[in-house]
PDB file of N, CA and C in Angstrom:
ATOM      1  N   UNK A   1       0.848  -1.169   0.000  1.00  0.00           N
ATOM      2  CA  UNK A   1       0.000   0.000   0.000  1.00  0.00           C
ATOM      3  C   UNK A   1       0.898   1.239   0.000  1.00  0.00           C
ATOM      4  N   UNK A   2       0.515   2.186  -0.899  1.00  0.00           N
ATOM      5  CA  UNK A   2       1.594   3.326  -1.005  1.00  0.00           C
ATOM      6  C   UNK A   2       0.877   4.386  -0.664  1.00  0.00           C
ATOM      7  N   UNK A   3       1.397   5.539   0.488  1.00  0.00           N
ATOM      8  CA  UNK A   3       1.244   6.382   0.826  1.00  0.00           C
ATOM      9  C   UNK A   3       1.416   7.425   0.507  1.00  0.00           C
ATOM     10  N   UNK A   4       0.747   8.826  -0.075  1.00  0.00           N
ATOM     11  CA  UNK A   4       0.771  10.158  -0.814  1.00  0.00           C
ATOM     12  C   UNK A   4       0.354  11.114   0.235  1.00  0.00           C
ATOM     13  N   UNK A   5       1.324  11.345   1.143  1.00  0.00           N
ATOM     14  CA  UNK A   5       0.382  12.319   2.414  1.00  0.00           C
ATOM     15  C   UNK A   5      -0.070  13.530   1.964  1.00  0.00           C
ATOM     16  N   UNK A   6      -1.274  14.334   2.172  1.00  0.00           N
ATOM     17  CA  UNK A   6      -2.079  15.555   1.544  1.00  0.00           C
ATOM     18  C   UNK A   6      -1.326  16.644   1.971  1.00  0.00           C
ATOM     19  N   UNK A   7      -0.036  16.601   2.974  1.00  0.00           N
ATOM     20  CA  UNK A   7       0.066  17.609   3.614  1.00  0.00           C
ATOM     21  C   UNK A   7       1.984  17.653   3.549  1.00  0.00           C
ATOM     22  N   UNK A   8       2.203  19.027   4.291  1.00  0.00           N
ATOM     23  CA  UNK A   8       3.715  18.571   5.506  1.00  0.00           C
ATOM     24  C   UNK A   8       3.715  19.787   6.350  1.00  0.00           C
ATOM     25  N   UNK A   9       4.199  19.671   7.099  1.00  0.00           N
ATOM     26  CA  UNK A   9       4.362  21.126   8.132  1.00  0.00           C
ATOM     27  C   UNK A   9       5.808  20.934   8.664  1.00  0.00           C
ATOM     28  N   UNK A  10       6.972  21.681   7.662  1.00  0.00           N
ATOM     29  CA  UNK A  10       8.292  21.620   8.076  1.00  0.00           C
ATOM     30  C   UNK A  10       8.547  22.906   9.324  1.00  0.00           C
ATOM     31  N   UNK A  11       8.091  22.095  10.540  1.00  0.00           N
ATOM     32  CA  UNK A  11       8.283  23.283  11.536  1.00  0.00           C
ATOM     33  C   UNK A  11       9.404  22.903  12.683  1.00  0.00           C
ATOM     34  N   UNK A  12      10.208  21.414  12.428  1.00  0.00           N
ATOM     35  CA  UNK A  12      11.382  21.194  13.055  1.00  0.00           C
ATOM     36  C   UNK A  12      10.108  20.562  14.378  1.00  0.00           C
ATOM     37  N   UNK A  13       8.854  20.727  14.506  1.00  0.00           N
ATOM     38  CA  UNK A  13       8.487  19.466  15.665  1.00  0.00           C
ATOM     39  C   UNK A  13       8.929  18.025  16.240  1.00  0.00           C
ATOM     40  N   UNK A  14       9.239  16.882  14.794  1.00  0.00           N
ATOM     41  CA  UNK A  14       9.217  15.980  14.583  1.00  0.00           C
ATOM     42  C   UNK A  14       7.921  15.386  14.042  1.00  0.00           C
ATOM     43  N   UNK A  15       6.774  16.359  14.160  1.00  0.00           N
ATOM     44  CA  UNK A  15       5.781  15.378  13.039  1.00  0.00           C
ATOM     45  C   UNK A  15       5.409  16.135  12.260  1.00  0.00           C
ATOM     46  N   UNK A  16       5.538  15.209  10.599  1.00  0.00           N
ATOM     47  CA  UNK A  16       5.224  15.754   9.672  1.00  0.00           C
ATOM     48  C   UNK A  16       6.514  16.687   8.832  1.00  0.00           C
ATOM     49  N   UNK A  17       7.516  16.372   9.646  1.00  0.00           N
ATOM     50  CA  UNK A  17       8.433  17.851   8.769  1.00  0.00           C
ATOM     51  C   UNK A  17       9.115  17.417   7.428  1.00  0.00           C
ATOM     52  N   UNK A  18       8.883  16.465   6.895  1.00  0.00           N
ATOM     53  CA  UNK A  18       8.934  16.092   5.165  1.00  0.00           C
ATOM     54  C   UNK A  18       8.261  15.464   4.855  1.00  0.00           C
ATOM     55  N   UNK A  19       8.183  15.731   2.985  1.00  0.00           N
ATOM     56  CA  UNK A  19       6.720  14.916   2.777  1.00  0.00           C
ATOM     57  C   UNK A  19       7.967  14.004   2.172  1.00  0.00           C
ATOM     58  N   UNK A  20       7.067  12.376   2.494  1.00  0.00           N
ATOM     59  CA  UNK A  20       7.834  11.165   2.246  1.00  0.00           C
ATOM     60  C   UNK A  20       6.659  10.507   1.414  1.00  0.00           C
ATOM     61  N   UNK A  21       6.875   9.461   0.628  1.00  0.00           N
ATOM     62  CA  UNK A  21       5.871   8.562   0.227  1.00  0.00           C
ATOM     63  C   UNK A  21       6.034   7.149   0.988  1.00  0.00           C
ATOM     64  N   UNK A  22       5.462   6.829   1.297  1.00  0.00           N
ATOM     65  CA  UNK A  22       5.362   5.792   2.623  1.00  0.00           C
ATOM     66  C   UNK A  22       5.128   4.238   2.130  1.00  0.00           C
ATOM     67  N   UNK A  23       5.538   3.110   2.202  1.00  0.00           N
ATOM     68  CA  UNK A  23       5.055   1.954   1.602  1.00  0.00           C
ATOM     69  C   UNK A  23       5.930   1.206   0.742  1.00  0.00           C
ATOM     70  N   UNK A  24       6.806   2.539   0.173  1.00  0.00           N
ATOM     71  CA  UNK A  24       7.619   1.889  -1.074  1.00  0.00           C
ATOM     72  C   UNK A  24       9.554   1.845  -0.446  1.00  0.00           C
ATOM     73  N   UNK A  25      10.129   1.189  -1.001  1.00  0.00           N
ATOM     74  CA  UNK A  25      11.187   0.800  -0.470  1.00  0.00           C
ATOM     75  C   UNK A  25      11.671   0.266  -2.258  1.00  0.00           C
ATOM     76  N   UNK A  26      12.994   0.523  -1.985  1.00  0.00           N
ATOM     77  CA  UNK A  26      13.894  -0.267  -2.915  1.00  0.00           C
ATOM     78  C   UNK A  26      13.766  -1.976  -3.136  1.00  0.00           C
ATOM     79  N   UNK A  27      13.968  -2.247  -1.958  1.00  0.00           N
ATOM     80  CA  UNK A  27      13.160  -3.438  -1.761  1.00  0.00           C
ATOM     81  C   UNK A  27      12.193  -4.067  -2.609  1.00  0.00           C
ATOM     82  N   UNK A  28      10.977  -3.182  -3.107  1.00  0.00           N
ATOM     83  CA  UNK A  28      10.131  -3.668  -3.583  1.00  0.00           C
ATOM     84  C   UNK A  28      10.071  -2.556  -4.781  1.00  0.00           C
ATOM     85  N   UNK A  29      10.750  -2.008  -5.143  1.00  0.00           N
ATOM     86  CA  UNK A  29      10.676  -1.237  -6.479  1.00  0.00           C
ATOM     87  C   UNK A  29      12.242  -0.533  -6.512  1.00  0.00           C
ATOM     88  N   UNK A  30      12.758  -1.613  -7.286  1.00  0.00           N
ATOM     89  CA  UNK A  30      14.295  -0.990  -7.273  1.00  0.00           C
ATOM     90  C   UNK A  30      14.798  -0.150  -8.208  1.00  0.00           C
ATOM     91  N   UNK A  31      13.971   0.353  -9.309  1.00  0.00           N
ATOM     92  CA  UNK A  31      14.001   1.326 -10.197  1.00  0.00           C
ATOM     93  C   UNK A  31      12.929   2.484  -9.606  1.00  0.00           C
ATOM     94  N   UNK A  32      12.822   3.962  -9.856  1.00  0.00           N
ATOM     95  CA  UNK A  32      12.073   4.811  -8.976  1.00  0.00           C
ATOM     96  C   UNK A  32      12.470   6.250  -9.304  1.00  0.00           C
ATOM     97  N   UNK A  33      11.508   7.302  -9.990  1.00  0.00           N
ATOM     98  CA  UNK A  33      11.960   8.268  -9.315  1.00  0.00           C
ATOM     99  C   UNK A  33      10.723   9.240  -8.908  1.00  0.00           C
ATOM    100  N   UNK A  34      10.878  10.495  -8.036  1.00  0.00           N
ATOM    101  CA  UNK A  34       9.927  10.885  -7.686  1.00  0.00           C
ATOM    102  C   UNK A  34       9.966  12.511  -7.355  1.00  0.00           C
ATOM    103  N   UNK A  35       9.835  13.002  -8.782  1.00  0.00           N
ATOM    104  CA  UNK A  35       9.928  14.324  -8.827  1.00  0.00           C
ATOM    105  C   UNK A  35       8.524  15.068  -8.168  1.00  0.00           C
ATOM    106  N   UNK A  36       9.052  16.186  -7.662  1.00  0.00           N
ATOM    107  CA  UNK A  36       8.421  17.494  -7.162  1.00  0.00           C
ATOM    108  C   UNK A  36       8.557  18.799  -7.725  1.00  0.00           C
ATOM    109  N   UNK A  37       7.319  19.315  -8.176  1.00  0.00           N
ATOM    110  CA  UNK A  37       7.466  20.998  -9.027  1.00  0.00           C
ATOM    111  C   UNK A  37       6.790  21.812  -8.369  1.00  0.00           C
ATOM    112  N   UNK A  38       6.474  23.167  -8.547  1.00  0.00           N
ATOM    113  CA  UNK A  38       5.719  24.169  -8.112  1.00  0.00           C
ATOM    114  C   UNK A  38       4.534  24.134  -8.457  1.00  0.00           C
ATOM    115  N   UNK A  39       3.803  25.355  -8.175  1.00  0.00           N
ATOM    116  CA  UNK A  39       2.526  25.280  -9.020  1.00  0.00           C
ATOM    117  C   UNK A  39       2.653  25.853 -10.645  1.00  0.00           C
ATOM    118  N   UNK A  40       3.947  25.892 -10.844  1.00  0.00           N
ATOM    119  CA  UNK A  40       3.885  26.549 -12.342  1.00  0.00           C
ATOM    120  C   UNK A  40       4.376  25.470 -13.402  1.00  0.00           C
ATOM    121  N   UNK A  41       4.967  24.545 -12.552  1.00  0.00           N
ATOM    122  CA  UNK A  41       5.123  22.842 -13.090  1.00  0.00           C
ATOM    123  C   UNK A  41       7.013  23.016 -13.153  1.00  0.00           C
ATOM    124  N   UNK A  42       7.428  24.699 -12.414  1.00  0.00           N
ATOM    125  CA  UNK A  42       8.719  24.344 -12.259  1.00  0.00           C
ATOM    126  C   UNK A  42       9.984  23.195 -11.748  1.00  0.00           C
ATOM    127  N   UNK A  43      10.367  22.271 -11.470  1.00  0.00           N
ATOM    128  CA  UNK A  43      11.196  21.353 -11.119  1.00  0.00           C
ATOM    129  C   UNK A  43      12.043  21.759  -9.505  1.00  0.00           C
ATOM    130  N   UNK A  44      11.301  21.315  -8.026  1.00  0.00           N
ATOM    131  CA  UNK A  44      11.831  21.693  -7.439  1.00  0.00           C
ATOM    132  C   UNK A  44      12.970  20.704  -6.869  1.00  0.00           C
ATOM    133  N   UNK A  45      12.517  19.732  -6.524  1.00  0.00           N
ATOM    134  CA  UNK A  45      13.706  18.488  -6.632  1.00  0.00           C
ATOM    135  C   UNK A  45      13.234  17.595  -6.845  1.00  0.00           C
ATOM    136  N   UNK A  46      14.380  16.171  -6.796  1.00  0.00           N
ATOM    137  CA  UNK A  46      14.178  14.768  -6.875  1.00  0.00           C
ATOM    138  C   UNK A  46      14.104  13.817  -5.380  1.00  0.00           C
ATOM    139  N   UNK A  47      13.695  13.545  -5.167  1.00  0.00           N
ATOM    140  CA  UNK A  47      14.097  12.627  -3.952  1.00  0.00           C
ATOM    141  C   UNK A  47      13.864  11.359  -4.273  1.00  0.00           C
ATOM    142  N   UNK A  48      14.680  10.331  -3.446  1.00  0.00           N
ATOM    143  CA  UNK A  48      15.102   8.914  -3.556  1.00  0.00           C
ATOM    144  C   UNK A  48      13.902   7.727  -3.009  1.00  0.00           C
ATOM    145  N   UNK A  49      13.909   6.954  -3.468  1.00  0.00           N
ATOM    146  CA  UNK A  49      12.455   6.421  -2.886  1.00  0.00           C
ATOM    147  C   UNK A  49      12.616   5.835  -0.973  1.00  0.00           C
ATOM    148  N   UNK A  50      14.091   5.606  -0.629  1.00  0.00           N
ATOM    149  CA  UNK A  50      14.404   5.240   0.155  1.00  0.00           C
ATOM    150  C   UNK A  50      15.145   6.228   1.140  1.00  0.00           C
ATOM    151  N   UNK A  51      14.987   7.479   0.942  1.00  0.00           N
ATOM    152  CA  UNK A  51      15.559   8.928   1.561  1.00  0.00           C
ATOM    153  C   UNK A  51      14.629   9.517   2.343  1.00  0.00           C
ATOM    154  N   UNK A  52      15.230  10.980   2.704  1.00  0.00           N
ATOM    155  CA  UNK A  52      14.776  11.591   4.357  1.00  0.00           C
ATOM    156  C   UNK A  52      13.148  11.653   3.906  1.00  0.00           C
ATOM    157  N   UNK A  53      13.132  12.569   2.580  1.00  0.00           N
ATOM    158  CA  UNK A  53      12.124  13.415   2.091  1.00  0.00           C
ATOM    159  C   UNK A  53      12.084  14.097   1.836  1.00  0.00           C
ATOM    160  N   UNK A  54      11.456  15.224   1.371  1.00  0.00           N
ATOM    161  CA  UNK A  54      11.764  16.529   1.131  1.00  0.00           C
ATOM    162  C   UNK A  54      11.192  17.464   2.128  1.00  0.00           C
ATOM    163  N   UNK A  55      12.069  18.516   2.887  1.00  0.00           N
ATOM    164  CA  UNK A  55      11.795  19.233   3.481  1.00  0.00           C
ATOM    165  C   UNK A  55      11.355  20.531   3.803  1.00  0.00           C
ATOM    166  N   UNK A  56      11.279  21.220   2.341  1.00  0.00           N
ATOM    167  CA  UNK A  56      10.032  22.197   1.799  1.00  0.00           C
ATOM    168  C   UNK A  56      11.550  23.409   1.726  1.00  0.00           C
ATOM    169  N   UNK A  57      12.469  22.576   1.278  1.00  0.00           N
ATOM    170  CA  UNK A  57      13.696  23.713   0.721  1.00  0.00           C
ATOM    171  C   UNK A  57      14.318  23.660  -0.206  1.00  0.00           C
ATOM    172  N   UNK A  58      14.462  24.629  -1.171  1.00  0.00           N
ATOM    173  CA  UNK A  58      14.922  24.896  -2.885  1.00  0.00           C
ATOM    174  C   UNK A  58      16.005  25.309  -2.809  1.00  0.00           C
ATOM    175  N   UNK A  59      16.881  24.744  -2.881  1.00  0.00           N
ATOM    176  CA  UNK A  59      18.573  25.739  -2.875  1.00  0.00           C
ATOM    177  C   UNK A  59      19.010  26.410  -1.630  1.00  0.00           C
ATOM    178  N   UNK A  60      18.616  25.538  -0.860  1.00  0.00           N
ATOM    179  CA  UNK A  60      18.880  25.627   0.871  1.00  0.00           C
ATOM    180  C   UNK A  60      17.703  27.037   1.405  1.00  0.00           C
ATOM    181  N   UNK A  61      16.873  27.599   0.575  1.00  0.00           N
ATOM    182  CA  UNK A  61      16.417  28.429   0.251  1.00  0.00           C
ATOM    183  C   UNK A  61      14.508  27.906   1.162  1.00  0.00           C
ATOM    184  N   UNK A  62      13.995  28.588   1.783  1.00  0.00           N
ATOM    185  CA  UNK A  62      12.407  28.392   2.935  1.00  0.00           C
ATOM    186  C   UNK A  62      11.627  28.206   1.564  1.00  0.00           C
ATOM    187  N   UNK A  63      11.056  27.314   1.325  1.00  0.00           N
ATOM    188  CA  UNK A  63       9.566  28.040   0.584  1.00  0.00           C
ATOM    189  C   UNK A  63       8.453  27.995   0.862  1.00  0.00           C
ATOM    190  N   UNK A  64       7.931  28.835   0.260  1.00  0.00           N
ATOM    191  CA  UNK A  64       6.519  29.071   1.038  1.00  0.00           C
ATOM    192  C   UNK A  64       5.327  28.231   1.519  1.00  0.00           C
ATOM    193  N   UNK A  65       4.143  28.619   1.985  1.00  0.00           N
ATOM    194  CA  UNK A  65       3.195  27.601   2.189  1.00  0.00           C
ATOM    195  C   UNK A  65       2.337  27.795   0.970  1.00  0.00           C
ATOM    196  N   UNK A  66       1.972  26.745   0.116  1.00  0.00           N
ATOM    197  CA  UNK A  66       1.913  26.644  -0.865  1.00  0.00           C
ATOM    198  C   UNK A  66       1.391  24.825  -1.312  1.00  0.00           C
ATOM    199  N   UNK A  67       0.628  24.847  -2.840  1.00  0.00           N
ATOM    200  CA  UNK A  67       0.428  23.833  -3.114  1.00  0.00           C
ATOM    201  C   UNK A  67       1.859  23.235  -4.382  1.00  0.00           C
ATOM    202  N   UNK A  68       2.086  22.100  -3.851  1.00  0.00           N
ATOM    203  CA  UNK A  68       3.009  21.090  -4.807  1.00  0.00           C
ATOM    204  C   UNK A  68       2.469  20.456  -6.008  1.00  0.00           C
ATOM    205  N   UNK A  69       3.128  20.160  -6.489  1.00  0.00           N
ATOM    206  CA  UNK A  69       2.939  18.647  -7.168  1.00  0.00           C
ATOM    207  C   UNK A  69       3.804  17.873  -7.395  1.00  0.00           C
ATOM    208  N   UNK A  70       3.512  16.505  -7.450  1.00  0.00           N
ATOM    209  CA  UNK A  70       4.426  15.006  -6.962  1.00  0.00           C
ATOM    210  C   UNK A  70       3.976  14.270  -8.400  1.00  0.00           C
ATOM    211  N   UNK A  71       5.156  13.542  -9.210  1.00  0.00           N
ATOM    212  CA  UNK A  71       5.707  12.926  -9.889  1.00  0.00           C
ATOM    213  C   UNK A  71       6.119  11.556 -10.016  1.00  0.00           C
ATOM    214  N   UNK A  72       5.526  10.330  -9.605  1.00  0.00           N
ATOM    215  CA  UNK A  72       6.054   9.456  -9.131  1.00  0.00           C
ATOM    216  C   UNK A  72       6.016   8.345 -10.002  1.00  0.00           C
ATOM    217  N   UNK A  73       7.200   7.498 -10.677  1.00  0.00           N
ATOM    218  CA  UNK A  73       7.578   6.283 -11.458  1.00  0.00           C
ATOM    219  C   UNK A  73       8.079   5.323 -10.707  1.00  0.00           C
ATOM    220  N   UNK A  74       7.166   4.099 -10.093  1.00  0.00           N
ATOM    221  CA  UNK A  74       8.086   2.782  -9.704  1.00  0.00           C
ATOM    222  C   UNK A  74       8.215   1.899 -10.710  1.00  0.00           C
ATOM    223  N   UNK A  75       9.544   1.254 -10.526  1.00  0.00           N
ATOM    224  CA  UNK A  75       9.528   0.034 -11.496  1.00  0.00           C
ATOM    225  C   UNK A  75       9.642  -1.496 -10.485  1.00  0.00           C
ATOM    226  N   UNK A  76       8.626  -2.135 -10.736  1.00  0.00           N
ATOM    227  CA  UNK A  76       8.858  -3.232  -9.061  1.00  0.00           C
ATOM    228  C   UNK A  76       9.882  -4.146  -9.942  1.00  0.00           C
ATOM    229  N   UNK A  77      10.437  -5.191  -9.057  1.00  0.00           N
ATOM    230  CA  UNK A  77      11.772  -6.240  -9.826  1.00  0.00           C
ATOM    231  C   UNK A  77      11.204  -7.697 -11.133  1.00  0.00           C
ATOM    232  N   UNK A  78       9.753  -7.177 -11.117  1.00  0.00           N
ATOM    233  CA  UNK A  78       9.422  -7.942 -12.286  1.00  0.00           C
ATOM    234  C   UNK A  78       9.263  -6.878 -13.736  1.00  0.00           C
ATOM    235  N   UNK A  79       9.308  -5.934 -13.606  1.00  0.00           N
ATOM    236  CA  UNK A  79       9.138  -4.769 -14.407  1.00  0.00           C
ATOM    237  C   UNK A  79       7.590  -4.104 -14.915  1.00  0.00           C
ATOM    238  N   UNK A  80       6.979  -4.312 -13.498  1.00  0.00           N
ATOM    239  CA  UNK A  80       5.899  -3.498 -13.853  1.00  0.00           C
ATOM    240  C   UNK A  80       6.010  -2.482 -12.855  1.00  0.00           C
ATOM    241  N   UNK A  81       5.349  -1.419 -14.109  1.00  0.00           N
ATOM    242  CA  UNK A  81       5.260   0.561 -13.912  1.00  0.00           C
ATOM    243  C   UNK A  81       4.249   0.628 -12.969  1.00  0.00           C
ATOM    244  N   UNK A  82       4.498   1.441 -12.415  1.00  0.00           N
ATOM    245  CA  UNK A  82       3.175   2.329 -11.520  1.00  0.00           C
ATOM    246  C   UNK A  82       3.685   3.508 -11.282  1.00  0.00           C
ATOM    247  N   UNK A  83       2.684   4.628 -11.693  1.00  0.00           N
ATOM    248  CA  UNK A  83       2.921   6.091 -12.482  1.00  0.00           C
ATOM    249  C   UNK A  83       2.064   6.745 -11.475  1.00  0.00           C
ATOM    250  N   UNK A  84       2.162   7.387 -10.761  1.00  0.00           N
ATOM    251  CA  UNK A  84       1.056   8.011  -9.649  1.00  0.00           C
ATOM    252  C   UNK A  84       1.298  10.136  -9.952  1.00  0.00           C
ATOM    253  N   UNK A  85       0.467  10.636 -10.349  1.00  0.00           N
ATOM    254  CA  UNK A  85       0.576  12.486  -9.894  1.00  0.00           C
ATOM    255  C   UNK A  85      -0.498  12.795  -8.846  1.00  0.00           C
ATOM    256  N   UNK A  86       0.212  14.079  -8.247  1.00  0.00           N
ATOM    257  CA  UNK A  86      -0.765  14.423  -7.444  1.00  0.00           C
ATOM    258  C   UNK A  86      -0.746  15.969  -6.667  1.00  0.00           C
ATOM    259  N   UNK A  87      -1.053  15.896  -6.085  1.00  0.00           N
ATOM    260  CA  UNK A  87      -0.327  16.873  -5.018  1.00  0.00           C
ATOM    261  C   UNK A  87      -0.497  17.193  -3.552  1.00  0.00           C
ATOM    262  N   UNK A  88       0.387  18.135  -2.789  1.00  0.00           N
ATOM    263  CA  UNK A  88      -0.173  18.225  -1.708  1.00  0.00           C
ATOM    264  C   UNK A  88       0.278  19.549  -1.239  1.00  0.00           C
ATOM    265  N   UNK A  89       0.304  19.780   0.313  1.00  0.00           N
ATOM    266  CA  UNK A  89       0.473  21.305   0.401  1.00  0.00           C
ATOM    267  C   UNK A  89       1.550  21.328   1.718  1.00  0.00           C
ATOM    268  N   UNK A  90       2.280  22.348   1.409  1.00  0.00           N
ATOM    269  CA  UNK A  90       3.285  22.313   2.675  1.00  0.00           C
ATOM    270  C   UNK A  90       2.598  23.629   3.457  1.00  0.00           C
ATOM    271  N   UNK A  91       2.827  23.618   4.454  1.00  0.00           N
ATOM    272  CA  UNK A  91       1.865  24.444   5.485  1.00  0.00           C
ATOM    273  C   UNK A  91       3.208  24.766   6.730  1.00  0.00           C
ATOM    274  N   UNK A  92       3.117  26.287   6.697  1.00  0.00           N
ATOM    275  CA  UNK A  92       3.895  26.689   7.815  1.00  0.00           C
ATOM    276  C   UNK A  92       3.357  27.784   8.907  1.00  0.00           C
ATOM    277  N   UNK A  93       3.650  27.204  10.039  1.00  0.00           N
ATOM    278  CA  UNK A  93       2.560  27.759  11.280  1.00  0.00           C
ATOM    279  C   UNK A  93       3.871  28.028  11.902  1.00  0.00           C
TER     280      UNK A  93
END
């Protein structure tokens, strides 16, 4: 079961402070990538399917609270695709 959380709140609490996709592991999809853009469909980064997450920063740079969008290609070890878009919103309080 793969997880697309609606949200993140990078406020250094410990909950919620990157958005991760939850479920998937190298393990079970060893090809992967999982781009993130703006709302203008700019390219903000890549993250690893098995990494921190992304923590709502562009060139070491805050960004705002704002809606995303998520990019996501697994390839599982028999070679079937699963292609997921979406988005969600980073929120700072």
């Amino acid at each position: 079961v793969l997880e697309f959380p609606k949200y993140f709140t990078p406020n250094n609490d410990g909950v919620n402070d990157v958005w991760v996709v939850r479920g998937a592991s190298t393990a079970f999809y060893p090809q992967s990538s999982i781009h993130i853009f703006d709302r203008y469909g700019n390219p903000i980064t890549e993250i690893a399917i098995d990494g921190q997450g992304w923590d709502g920063l562009y060139n070491g740079k805050v960004l705002p609270s704002n809606d995303y969008w998520f990019n996501i290609e697994l390839t599982d070890r028999n070679g079937n695709k699963i292609s997921r878009k979406g988005h969600f919103s980073l929120l700072r309080k």
